[in-house]
Protein backbone atom coordinates (compact mmCIF):
# COMPACT_ATOMS: atom_id res chain seq x y z
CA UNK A 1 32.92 -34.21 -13.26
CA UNK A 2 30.07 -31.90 -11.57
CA UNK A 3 30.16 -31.15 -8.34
CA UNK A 4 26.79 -31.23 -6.21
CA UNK A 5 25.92 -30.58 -3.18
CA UNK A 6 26.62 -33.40 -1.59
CA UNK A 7 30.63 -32.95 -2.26
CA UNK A 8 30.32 -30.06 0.23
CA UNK A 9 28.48 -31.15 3.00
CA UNK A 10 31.52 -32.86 4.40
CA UNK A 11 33.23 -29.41 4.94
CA UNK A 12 33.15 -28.03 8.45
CA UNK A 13 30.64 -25.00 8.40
CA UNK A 14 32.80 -22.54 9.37
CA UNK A 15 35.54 -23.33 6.81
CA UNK A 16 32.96 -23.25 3.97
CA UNK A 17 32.63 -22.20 -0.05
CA UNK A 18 33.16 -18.11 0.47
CA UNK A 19 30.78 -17.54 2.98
CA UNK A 20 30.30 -15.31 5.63
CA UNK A 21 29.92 -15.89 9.47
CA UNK A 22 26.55 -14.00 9.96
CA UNK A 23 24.01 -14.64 12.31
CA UNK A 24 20.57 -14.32 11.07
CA UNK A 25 19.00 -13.28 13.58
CA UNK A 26 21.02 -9.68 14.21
CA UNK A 27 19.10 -8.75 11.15
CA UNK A 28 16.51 -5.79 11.44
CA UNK A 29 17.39 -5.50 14.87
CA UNK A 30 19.68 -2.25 14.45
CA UNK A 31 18.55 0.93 13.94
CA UNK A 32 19.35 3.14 10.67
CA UNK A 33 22.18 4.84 13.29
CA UNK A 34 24.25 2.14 12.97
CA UNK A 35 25.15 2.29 9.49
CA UNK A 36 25.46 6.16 9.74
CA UNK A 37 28.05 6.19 12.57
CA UNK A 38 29.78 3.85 10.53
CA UNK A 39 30.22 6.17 7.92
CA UNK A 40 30.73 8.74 10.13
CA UNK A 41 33.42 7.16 11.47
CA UNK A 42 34.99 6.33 8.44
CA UNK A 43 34.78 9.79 6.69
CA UNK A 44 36.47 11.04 9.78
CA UNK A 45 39.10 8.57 9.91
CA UNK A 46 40.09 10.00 5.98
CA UNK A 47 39.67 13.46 7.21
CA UNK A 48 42.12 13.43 10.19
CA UNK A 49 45.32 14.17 8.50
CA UNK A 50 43.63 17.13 7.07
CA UNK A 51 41.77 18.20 10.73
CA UNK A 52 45.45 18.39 11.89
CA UNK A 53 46.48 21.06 10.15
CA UNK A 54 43.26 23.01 10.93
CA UNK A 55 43.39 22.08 14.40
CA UNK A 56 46.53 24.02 14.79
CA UNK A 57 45.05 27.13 13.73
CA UNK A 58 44.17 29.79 16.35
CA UNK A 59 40.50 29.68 17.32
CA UNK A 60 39.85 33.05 16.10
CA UNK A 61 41.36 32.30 13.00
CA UNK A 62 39.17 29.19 12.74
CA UNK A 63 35.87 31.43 13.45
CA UNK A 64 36.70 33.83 10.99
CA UNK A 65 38.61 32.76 8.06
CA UNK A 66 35.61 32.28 5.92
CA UNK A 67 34.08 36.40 6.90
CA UNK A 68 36.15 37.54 4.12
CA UNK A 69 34.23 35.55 1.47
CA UNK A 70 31.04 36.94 2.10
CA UNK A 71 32.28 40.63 1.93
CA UNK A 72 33.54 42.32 -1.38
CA UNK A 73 35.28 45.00 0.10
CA UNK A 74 37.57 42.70 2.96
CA UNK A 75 37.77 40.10 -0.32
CA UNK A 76 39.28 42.61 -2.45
CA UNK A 77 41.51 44.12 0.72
CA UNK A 78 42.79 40.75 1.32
CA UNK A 79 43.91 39.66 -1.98
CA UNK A 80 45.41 43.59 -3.37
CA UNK A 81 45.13 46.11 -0.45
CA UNK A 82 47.70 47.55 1.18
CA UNK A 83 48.49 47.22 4.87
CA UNK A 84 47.18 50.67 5.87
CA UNK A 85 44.06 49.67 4.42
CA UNK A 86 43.74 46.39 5.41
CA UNK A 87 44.26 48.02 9.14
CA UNK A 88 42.14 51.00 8.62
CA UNK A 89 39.46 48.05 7.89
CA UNK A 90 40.42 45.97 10.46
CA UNK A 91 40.11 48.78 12.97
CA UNK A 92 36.72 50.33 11.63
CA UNK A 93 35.10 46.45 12.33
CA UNK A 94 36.42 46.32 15.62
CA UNK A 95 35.11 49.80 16.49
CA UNK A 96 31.09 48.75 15.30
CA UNK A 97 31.72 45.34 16.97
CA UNK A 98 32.95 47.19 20.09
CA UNK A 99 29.87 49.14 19.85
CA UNK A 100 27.02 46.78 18.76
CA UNK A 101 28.93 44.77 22.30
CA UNK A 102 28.26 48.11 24.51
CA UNK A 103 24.78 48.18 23.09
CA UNK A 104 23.98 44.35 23.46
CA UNK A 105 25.24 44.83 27.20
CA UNK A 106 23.29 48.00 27.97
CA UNK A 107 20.30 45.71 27.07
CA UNK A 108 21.33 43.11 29.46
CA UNK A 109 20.62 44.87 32.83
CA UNK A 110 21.00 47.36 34.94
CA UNK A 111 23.48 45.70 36.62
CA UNK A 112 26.22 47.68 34.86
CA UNK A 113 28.39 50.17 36.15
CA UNK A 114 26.84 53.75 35.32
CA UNK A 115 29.77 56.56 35.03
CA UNK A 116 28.71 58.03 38.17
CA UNK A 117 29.72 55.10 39.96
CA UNK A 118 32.85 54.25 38.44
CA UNK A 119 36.52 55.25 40.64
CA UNK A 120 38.75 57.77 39.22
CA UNK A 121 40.82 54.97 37.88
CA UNK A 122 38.51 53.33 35.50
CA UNK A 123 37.71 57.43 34.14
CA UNK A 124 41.74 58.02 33.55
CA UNK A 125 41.27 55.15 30.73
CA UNK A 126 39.92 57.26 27.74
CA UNK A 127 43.74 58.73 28.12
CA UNK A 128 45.22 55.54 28.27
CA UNK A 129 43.80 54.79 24.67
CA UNK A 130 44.30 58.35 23.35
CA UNK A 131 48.21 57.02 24.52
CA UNK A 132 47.82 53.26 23.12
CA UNK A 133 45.79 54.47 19.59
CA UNK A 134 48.69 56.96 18.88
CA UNK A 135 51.43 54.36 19.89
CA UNK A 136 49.88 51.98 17.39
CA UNK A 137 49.47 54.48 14.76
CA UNK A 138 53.42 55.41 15.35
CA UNK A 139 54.02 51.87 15.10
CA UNK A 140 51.96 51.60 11.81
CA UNK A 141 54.27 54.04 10.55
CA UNK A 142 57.33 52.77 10.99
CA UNK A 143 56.31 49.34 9.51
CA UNK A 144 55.68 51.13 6.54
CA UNK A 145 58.53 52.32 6.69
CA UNK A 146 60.63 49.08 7.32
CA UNK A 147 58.26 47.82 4.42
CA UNK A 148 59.23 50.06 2.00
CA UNK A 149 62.99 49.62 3.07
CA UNK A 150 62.30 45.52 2.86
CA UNK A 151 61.21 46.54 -0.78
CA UNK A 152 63.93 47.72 -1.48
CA UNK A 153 66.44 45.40 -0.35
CA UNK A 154 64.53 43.08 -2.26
CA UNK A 155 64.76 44.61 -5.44
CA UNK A 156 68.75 45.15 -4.62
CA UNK A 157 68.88 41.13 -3.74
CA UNK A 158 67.26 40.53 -7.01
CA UNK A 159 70.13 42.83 -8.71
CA UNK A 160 72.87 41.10 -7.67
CA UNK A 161 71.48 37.40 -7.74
CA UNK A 162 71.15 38.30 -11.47
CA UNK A 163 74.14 39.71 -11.76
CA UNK A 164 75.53 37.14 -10.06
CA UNK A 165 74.32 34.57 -12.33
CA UNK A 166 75.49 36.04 -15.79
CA UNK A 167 78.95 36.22 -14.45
C-alpha cells in the first residue's frame, strides 16, 4: 500500500513527517555575524575547562610564558641550566628592561625629576640596593647551599628505600 500525499494532509502542521519549525521569512535577513558568534560561542564553551587552569596563573606568568620559546639561550637555561644561571639571566633582562624603561621615560617629558631636585632621601637609595643586591646574592648562596644539602638527602632517601625494599 503507497502512501501519497493525501495520507498526510490530515496531520496537524506542527506535528508533521520530520520537519522543522522554520519560518521562511528569517532567511537572508542575518548577517554573516550570526553564524560566527555561534561558533564562537561554542568553541569557547569546549575551551572553558581548559581557560580555568590558565586563568589561575599569575598575570605575569601569562604574559611571559611563551618569551622563552623565541630565545635559544633562556630555552636551553630553562630546560638544563642551573639556578645561578638561570638568575644571573634573569637579573641581566631585568637590568636592560630597567634601562630601555629609564630611557623610554627620559623621552616622555621633562616633567621628570632631575637629580638636582630630588631630597636627600630619594639620593640615600643607590645604598639601599648596594644593601638589597648583596642580601639577595647572600641569599642565592645559601639556597645553593640548602640545594646541594636537598641533593643529598635525596640520594640518602633513595639508599635506604632500596635497601629497604630488598630486605
Amino acid at each position: 500500500m503507497a502512501l501519497g500525499f493525501a495520507d498526510f494532509a490530515d496531520e496537524p502542521e506542527d506535528e508533521g513527517a520530520g520537519l522543522i519549525s522554520l519560518e521562511m521569512g528569517a532567511f537572508g535577513s542575518g548577517s554573516m555575524n550570526d553564524p560566527l558568534r555561534h561558533a564562537v560561542g561554542m568553541r569557547t564553551a569546549q575551551d572553558s575547562c581548559k581557560m580555568k587552569m590558565w586563568s589561575g596563573f599569575p598575570m605575569l606568568f601569562q604574559n611571559t610564558i611563551f618569551h622563552g620559546e623565541q630565545d635559544a639561550e633562556i630555552r636551553s637555561l630553562r630546560h638544563d641550566g642551573t639556578l645561578r644561571e638561570r638568575l644571573e639571566k634573569g637579573r641581566r633582562l631585568k637590568e636592560s628592561g630597567n634601562e630601555a624603561l629609564k630611557a623610554a621615560s627620559g623621552l616622555v617629558g621633562s616633567t621628570l625629576a632631575t637629580p638636582s631636585s630630588c631630597s636627600v632621601s630619594a639620593r640615600a637609595k643607590p645604598s639601599e640596593a648596594q644593601a638589597l643586591s648583596s642580601r639577595v646574592q647572600e641569599l642565592e648562596g645559601i639556597i645553593l647551599q640548602k640545594e646541594q644539602e636537598l641533593k643529598e638527602l635525596r640520594k640518602d632517601f633513595l639508599v635506604a628505600k632500596t635497601q629497604l625494599a630488598e630486605s
